[in-house]
PDB file of N, CA and C in Angstrom:
ATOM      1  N   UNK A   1       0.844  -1.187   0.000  1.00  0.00           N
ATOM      2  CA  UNK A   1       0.000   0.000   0.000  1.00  0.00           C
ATOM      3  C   UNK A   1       0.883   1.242   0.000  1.00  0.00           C
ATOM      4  N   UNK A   2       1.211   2.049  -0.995  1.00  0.00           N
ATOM      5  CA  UNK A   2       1.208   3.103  -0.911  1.00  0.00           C
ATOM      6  C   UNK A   2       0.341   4.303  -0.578  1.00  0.00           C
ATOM      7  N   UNK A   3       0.820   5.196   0.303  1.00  0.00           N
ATOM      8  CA  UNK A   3      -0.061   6.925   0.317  1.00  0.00           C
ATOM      9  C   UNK A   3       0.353   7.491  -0.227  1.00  0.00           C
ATOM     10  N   UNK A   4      -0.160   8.568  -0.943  1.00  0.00           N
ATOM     11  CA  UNK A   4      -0.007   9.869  -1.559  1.00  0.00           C
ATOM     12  C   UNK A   4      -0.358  10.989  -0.870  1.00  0.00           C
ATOM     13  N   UNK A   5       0.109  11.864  -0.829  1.00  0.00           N
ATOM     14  CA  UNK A   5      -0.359  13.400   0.263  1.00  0.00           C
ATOM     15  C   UNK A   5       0.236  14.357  -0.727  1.00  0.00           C
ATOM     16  N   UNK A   6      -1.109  15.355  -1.025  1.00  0.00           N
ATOM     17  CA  UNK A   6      -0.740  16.606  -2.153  1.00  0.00           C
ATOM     18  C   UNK A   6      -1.179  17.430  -1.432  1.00  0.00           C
ATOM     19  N   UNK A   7      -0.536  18.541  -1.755  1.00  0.00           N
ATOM     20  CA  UNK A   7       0.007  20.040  -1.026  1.00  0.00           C
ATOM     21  C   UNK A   7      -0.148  20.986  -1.949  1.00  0.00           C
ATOM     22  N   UNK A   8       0.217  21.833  -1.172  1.00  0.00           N
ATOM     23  CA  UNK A   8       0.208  23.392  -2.601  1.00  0.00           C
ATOM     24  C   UNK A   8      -0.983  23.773  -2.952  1.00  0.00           C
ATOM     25  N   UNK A   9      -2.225  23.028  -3.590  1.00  0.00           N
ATOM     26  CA  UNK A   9      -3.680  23.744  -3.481  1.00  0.00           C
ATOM     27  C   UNK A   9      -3.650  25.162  -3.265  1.00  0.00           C
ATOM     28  N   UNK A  10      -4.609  26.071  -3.449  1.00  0.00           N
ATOM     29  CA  UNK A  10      -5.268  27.340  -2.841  1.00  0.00           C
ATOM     30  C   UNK A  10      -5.950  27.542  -3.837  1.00  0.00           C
ATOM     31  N   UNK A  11      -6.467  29.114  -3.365  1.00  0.00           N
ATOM     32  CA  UNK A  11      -6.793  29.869  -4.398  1.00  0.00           C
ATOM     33  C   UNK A  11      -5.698  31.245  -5.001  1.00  0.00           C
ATOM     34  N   UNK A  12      -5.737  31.544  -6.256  1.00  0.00           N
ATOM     35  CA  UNK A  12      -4.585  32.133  -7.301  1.00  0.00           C
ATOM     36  C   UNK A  12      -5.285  33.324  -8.127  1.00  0.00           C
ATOM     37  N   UNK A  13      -4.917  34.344  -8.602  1.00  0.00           N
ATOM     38  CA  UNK A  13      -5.851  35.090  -9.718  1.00  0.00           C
ATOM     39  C   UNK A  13      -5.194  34.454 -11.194  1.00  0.00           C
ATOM     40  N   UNK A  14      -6.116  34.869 -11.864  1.00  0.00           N
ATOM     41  CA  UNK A  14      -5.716  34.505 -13.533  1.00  0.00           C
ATOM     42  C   UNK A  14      -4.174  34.910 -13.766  1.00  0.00           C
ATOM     43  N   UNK A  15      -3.257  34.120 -14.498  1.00  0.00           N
ATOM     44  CA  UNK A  15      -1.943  34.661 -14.514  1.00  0.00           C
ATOM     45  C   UNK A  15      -1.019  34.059 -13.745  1.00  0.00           C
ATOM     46  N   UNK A  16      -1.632  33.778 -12.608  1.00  0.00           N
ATOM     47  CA  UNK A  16      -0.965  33.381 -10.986  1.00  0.00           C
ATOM     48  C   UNK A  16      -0.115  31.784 -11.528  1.00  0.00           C
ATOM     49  N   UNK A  17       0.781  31.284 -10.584  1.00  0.00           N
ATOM     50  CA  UNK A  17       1.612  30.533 -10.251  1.00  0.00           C
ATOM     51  C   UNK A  17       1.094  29.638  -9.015  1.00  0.00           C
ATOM     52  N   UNK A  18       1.205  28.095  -9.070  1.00  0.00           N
ATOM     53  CA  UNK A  18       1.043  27.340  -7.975  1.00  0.00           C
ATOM     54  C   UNK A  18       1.731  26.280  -8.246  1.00  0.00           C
ATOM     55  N   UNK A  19       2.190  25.807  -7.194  1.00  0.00           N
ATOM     56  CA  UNK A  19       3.308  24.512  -7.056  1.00  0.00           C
ATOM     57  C   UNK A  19       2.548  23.534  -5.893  1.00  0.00           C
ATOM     58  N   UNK A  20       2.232  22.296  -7.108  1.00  0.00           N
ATOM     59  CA  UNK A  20       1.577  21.169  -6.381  1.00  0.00           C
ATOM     60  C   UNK A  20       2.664  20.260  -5.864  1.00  0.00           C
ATOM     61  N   UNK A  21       2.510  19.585  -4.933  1.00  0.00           N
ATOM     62  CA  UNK A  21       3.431  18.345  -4.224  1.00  0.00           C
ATOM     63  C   UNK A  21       2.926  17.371  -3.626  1.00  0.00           C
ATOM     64  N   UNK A  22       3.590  16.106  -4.084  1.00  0.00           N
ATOM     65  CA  UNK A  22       2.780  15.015  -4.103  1.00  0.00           C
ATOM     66  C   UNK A  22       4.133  14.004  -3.210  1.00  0.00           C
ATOM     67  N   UNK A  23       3.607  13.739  -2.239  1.00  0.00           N
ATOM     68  CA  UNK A  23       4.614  13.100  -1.173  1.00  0.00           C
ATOM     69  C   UNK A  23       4.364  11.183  -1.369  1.00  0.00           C
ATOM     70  N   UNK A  24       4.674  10.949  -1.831  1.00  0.00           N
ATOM     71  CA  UNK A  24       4.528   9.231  -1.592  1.00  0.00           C
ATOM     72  C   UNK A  24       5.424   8.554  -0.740  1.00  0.00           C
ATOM     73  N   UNK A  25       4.668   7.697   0.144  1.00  0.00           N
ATOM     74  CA  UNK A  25       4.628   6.993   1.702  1.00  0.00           C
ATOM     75  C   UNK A  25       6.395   6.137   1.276  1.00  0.00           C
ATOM     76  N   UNK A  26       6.538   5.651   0.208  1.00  0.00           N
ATOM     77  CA  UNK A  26       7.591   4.561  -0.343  1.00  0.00           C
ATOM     78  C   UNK A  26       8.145   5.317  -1.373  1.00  0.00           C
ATOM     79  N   UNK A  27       9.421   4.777  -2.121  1.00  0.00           N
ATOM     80  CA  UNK A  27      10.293   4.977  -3.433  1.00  0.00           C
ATOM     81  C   UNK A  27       9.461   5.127  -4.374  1.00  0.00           C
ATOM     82  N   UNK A  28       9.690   6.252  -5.012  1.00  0.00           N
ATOM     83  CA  UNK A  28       8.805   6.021  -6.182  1.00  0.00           C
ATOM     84  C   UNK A  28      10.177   6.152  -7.794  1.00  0.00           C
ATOM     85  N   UNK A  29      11.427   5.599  -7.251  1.00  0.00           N
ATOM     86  CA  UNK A  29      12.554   5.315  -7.807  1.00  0.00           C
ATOM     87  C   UNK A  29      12.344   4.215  -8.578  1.00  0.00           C
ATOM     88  N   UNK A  30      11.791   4.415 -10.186  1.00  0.00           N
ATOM     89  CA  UNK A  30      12.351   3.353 -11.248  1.00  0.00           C
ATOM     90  C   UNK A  30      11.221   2.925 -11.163  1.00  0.00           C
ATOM     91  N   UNK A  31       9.573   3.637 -10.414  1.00  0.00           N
ATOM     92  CA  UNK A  31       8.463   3.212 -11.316  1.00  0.00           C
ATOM     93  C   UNK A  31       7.953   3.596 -12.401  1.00  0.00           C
ATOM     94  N   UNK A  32       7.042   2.832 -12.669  1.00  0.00           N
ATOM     95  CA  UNK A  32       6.576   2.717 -14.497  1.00  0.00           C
ATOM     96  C   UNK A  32       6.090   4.419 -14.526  1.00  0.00           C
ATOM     97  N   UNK A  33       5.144   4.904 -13.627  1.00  0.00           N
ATOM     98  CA  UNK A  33       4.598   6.165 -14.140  1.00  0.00           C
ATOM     99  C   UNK A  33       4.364   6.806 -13.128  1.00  0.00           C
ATOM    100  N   UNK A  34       3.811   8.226 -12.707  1.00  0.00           N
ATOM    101  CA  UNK A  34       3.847   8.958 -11.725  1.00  0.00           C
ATOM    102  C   UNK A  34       2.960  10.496 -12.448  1.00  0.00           C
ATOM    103  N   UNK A  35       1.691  10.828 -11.797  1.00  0.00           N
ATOM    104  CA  UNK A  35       1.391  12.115 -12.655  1.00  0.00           C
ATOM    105  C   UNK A  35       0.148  12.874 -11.785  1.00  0.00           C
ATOM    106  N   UNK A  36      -0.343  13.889 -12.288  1.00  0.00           N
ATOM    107  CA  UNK A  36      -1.297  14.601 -12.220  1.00  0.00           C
ATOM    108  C   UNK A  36      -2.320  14.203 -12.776  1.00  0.00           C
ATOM    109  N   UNK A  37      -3.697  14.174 -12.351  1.00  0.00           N
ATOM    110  CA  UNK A  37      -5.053  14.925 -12.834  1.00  0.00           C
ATOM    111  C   UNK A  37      -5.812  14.986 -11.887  1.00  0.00           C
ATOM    112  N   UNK A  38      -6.733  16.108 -12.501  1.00  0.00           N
ATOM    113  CA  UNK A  38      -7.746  16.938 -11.968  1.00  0.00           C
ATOM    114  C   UNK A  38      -9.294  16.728 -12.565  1.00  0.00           C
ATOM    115  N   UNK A  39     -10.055  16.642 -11.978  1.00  0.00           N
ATOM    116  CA  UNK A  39     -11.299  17.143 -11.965  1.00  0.00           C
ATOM    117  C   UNK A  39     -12.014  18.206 -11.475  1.00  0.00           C
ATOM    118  N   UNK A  40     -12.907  18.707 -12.246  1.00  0.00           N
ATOM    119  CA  UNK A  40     -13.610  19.936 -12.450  1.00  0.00           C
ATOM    120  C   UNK A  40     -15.222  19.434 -11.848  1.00  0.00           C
ATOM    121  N   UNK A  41     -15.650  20.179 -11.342  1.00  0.00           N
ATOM    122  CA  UNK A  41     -17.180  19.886 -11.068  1.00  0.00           C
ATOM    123  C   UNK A  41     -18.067  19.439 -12.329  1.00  0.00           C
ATOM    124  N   UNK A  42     -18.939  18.748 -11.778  1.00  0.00           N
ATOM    125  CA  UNK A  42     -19.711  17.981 -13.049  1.00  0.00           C
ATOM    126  C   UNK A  42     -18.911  17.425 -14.171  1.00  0.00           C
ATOM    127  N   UNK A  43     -17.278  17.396 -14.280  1.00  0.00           N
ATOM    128  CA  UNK A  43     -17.017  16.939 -15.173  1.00  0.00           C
ATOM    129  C   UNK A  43     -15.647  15.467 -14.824  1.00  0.00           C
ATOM    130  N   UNK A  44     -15.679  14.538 -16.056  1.00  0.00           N
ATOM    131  CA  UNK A  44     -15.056  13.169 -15.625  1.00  0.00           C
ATOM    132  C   UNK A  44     -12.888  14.115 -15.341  1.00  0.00           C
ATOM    133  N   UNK A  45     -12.525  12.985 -14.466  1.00  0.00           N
ATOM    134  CA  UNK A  45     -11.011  13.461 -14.406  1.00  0.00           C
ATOM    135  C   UNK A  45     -10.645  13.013 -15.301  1.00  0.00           C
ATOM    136  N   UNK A  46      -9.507  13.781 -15.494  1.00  0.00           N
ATOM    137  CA  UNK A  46      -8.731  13.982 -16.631  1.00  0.00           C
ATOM    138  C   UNK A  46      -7.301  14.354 -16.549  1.00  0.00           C
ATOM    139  N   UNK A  47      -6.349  13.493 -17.727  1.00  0.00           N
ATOM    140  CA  UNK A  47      -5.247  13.751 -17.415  1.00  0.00           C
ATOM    141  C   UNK A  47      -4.475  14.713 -17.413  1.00  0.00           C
ATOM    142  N   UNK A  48      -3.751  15.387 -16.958  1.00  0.00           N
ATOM    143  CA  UNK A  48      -3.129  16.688 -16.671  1.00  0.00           C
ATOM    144  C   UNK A  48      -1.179  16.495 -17.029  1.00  0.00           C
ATOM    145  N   UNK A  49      -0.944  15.799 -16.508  1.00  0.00           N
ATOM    146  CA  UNK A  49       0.865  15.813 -17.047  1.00  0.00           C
ATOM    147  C   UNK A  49       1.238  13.988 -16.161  1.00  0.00           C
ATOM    148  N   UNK A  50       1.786  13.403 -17.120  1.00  0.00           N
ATOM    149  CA  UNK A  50       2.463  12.570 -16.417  1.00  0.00           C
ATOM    150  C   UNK A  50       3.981  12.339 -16.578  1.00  0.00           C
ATOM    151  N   UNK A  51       4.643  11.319 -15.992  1.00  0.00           N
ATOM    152  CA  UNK A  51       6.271  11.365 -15.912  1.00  0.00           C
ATOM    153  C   UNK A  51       6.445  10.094 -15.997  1.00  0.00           C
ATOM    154  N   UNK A  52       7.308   9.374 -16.699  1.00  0.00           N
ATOM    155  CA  UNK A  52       7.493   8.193 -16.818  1.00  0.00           C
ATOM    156  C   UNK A  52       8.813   7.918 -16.737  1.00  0.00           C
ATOM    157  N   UNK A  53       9.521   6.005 -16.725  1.00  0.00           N
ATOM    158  CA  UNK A  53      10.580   5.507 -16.536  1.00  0.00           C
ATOM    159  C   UNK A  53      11.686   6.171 -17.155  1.00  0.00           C
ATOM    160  N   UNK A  54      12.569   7.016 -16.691  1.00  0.00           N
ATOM    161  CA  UNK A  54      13.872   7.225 -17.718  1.00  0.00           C
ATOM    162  C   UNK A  54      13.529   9.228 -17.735  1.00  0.00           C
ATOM    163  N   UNK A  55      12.138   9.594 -17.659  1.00  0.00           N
ATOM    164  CA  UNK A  55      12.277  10.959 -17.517  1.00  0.00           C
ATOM    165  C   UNK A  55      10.869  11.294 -18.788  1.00  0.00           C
ATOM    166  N   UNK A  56      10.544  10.394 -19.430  1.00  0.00           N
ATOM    167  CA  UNK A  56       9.344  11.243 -20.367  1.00  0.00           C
ATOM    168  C   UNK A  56       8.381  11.919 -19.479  1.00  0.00           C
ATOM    169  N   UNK A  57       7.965  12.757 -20.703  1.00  0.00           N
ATOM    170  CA  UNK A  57       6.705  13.538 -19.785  1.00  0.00           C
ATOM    171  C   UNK A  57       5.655  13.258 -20.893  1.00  0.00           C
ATOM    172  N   UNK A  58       4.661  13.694 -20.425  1.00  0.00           N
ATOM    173  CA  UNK A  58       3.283  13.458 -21.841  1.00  0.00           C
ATOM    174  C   UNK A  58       2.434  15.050 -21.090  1.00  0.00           C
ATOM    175  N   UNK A  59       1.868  15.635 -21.620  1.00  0.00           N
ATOM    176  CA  UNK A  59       0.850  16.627 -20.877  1.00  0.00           C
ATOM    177  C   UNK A  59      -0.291  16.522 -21.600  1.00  0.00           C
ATOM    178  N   UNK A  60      -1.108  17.333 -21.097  1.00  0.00           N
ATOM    179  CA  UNK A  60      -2.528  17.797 -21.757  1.00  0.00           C
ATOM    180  C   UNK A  60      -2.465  18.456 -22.648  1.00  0.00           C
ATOM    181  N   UNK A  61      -3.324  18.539 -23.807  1.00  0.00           N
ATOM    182  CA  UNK A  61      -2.795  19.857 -24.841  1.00  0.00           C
ATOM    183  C   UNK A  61      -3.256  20.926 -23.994  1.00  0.00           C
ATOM    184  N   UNK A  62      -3.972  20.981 -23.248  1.00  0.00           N
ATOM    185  CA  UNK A  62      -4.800  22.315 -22.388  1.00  0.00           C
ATOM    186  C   UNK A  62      -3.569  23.210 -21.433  1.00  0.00           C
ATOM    187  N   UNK A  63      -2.967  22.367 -20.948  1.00  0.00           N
ATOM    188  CA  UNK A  63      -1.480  22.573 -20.264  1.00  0.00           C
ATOM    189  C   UNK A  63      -0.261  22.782 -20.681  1.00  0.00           C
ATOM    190  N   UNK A  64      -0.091  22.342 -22.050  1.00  0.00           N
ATOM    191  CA  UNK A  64       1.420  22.311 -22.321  1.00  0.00           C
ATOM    192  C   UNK A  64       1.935  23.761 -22.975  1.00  0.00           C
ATOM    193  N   UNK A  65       3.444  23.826 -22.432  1.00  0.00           N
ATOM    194  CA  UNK A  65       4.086  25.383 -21.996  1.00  0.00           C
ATOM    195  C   UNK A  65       3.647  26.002 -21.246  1.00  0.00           C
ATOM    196  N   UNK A  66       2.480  25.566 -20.078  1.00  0.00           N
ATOM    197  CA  UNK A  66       2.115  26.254 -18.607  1.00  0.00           C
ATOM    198  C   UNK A  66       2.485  25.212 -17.870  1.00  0.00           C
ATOM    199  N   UNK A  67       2.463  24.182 -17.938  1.00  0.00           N
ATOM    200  CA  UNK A  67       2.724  23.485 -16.643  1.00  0.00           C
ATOM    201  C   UNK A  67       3.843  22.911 -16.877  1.00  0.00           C
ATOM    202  N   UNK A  68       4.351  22.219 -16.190  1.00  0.00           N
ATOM    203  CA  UNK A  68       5.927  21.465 -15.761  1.00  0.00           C
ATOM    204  C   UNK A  68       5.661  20.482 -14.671  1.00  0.00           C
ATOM    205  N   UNK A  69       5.671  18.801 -15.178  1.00  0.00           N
ATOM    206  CA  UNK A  69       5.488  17.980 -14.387  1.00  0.00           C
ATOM    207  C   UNK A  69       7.300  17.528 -13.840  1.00  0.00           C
ATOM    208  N   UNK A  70       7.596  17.140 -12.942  1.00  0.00           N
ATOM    209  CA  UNK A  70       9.070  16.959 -12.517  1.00  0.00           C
ATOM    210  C   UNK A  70       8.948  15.762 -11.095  1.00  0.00           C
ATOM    211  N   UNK A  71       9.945  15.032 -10.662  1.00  0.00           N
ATOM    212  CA  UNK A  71      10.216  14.024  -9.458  1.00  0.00           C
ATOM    213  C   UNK A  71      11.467  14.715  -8.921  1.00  0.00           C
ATOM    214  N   UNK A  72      11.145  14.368  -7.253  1.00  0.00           N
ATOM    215  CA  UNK A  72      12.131  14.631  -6.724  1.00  0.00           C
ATOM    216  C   UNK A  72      12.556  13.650  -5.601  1.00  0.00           C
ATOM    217  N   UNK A  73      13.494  12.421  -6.496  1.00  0.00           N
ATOM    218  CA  UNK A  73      13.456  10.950  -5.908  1.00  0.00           C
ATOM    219  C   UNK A  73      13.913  10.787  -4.996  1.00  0.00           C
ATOM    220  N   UNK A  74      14.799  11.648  -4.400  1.00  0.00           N
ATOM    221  CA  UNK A  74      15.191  12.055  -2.909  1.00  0.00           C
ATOM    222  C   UNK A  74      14.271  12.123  -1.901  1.00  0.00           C
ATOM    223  N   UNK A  75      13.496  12.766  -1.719  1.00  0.00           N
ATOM    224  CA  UNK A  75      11.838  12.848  -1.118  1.00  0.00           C
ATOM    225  C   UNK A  75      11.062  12.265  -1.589  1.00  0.00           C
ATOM    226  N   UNK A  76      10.611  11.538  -2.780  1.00  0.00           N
ATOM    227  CA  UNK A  76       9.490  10.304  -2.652  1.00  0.00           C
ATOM    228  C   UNK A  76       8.725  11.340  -3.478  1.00  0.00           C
ATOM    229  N   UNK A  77       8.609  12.568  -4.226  1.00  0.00           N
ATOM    230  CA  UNK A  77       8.027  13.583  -4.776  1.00  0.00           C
ATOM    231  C   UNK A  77       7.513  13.572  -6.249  1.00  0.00           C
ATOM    232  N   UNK A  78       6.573  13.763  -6.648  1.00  0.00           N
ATOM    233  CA  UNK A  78       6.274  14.439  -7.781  1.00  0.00           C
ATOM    234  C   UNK A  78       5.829  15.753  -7.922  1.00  0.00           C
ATOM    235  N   UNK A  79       5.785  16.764  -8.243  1.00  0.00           N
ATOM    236  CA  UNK A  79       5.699  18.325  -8.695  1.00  0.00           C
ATOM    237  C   UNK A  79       4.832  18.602  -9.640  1.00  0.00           C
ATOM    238  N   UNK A  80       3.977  19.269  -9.451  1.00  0.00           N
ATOM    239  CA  UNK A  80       3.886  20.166 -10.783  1.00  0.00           C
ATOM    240  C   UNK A  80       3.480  21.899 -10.418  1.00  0.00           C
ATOM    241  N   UNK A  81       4.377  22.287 -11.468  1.00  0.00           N
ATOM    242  CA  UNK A  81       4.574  23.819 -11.583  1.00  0.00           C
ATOM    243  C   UNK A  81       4.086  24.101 -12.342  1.00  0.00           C
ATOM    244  N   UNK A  82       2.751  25.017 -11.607  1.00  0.00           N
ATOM    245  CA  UNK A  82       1.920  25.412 -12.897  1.00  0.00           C
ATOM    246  C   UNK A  82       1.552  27.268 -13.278  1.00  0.00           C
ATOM    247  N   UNK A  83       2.085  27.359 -13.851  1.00  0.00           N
ATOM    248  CA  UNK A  83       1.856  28.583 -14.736  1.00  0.00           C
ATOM    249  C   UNK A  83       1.192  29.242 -15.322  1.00  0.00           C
ATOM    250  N   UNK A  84       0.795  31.236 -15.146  1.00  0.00           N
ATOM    251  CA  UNK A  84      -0.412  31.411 -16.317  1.00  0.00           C
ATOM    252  C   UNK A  84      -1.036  30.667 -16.000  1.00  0.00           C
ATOM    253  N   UNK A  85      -1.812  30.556 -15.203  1.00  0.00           N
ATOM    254  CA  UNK A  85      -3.107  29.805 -14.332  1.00  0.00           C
ATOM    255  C   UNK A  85      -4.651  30.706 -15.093  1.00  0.00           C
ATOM    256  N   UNK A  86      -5.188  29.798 -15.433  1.00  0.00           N
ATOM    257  CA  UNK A  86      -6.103  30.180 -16.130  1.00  0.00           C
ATOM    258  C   UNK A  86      -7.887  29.999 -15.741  1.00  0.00           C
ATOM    259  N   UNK A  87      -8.805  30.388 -15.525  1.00  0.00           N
ATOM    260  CA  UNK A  87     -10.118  29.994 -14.415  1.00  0.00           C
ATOM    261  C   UNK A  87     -10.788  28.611 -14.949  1.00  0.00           C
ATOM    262  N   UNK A  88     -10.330  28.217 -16.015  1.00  0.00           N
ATOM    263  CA  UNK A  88     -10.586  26.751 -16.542  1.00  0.00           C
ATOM    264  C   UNK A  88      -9.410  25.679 -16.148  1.00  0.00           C
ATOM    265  N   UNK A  89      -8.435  25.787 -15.784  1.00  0.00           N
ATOM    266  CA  UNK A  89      -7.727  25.311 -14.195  1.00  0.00           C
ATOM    267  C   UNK A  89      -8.374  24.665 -13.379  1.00  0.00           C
ATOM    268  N   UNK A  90      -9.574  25.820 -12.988  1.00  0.00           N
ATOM    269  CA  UNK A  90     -10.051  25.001 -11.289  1.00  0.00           C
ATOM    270  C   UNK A  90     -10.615  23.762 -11.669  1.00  0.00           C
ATOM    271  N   UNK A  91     -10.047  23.282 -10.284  1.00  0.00           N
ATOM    272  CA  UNK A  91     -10.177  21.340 -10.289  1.00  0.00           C
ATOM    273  C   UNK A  91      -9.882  21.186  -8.927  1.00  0.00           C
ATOM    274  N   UNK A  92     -10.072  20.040  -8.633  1.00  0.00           N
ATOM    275  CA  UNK A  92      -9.266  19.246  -7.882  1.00  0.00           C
ATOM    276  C   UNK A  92      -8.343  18.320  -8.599  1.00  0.00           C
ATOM    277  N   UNK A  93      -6.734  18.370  -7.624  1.00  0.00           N
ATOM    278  CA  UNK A  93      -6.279  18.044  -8.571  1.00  0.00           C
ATOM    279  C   UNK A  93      -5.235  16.581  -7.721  1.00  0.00           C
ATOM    280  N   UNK A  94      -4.864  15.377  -8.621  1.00  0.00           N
ATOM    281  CA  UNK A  94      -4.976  14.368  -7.822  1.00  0.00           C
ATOM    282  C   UNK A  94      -3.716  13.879  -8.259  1.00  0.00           C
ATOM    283  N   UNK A  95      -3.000  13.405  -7.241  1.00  0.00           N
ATOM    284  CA  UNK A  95      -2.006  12.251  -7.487  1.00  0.00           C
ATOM    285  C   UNK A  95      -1.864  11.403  -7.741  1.00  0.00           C
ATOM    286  N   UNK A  96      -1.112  10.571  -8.893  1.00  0.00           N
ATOM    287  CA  UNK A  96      -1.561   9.762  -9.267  1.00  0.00           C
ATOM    288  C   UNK A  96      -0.259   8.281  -9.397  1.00  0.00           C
ATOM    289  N   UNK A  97      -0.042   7.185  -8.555  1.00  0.00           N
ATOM    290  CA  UNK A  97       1.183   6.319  -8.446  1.00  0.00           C
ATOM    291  C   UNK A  97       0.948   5.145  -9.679  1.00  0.00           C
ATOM    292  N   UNK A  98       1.290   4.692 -10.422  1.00  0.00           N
ATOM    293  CA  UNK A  98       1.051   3.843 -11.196  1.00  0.00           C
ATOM    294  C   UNK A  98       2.060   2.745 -11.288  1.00  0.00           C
ATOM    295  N   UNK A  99       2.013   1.482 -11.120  1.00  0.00           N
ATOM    296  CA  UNK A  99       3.698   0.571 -11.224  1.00  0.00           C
ATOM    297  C   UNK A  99       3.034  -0.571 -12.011  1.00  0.00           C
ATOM    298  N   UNK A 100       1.700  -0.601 -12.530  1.00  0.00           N
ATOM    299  CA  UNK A 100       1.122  -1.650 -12.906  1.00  0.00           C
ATOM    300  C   UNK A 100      -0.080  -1.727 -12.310  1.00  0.00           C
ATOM    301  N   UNK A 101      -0.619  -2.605 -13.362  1.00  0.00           N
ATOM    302  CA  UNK A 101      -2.201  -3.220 -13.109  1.00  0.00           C
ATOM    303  C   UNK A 101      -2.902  -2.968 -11.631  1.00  0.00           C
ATOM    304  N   UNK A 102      -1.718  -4.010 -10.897  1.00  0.00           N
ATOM    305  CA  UNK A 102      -2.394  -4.218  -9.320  1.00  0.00           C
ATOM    306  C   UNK A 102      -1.803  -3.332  -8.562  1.00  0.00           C
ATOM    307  N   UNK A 103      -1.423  -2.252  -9.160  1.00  0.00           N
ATOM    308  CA  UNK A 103      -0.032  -1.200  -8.392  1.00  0.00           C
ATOM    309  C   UNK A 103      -0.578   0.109  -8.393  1.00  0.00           C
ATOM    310  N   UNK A 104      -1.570   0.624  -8.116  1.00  0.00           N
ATOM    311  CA  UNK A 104      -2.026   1.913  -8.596  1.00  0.00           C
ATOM    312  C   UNK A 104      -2.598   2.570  -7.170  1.00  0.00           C
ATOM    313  N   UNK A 105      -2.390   4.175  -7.255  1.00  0.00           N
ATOM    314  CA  UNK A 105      -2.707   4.664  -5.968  1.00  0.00           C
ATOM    315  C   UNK A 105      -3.306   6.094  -6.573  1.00  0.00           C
ATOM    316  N   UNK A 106      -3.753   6.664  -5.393  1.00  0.00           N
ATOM    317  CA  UNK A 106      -4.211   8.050  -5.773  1.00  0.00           C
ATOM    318  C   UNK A 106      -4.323   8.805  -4.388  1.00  0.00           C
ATOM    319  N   UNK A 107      -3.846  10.067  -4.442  1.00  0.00           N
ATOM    320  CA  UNK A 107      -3.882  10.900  -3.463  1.00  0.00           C
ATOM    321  C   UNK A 107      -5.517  11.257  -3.276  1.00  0.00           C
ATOM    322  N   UNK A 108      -5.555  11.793  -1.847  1.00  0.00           N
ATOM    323  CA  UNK A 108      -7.134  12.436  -1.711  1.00  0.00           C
ATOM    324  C   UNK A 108      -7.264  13.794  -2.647  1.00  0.00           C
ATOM    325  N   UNK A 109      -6.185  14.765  -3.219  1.00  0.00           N
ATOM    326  CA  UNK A 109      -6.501  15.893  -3.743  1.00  0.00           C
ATOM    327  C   UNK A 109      -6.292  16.866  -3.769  1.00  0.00           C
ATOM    328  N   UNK A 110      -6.041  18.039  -4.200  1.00  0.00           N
ATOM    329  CA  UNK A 110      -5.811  19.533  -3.533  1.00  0.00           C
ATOM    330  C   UNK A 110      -6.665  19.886  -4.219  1.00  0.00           C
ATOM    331  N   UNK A 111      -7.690  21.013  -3.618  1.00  0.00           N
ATOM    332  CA  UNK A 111      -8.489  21.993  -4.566  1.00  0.00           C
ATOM    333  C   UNK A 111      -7.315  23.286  -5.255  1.00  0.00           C
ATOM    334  N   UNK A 112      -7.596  23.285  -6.161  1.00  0.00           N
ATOM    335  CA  UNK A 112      -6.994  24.666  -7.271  1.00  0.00           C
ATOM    336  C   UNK A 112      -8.320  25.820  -7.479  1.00  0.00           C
ATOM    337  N   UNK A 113      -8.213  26.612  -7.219  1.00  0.00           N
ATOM    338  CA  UNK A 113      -8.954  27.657  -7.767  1.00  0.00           C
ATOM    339  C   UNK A 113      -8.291  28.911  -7.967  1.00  0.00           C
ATOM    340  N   UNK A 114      -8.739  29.334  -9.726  1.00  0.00           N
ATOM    341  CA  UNK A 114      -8.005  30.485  -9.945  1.00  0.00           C
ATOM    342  C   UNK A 114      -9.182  31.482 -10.866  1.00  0.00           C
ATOM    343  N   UNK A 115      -9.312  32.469  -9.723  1.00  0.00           N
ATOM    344  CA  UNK A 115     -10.226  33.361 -10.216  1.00  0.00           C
ATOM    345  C   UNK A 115     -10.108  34.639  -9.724  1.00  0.00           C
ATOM    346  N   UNK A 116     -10.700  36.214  -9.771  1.00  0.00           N
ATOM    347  CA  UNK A 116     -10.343  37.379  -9.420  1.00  0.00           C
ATOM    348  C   UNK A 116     -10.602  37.712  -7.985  1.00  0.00           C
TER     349      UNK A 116
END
């Protein structure tokens, strides 16, 4: 059993900057995948940036050149730095551990809201 615990959440104005952090309980050194998504009210989650074996990243087209998914395998961490925060942003936004089939975890969440 892995935990996940995400941080960073608030609320931001349009433009604004927020740095999510995603703490996992164990190594997350030399697993298959590691990422973000968020859900929006009334709507299904969705993927937001992930990080894979060796360093790929994949993003959202909605995200990419605002956000920056990154690990910090020293601390058990995944990141994302998100940028030019935009009011179609707000979500909750979720951690996500992946090592396989029977290997999968998810943080409880941070709310994001970015509005005036």
């Amino acid at each position: 059993q892995v935990q996940l615990v995400e941080s960073g959440g608030g609320l931001v104005q349009p433009g604004g900057s927020l740095r999510l952090s995603c703490a996992a309980s164990s190594s997350i050194f030399g697993i298959n995948v590691m990422g973000w998504y968020r859900q929006a009210p009334g709507k299904q989650r969705e993927l937001v940036a992930v990080i894979k074996g060796g360093g790929r990243t994949d993003y959202a087209d909605s995200v990419k050149g605002r956000f920056t998914i990154s690990t910090d395998v020293a601390r058990n961490s995944v990141l994302l730095q998100m940028n030019s925060l935009k009011p179609e942003d707000t979500a909750v936004y979720y951690c996500n551990y992946n090592n396989g089939p029977r290997d999968i975890y998810w943080g409880q969440g941070t709310q994001v809201t970015v509005a005036s």
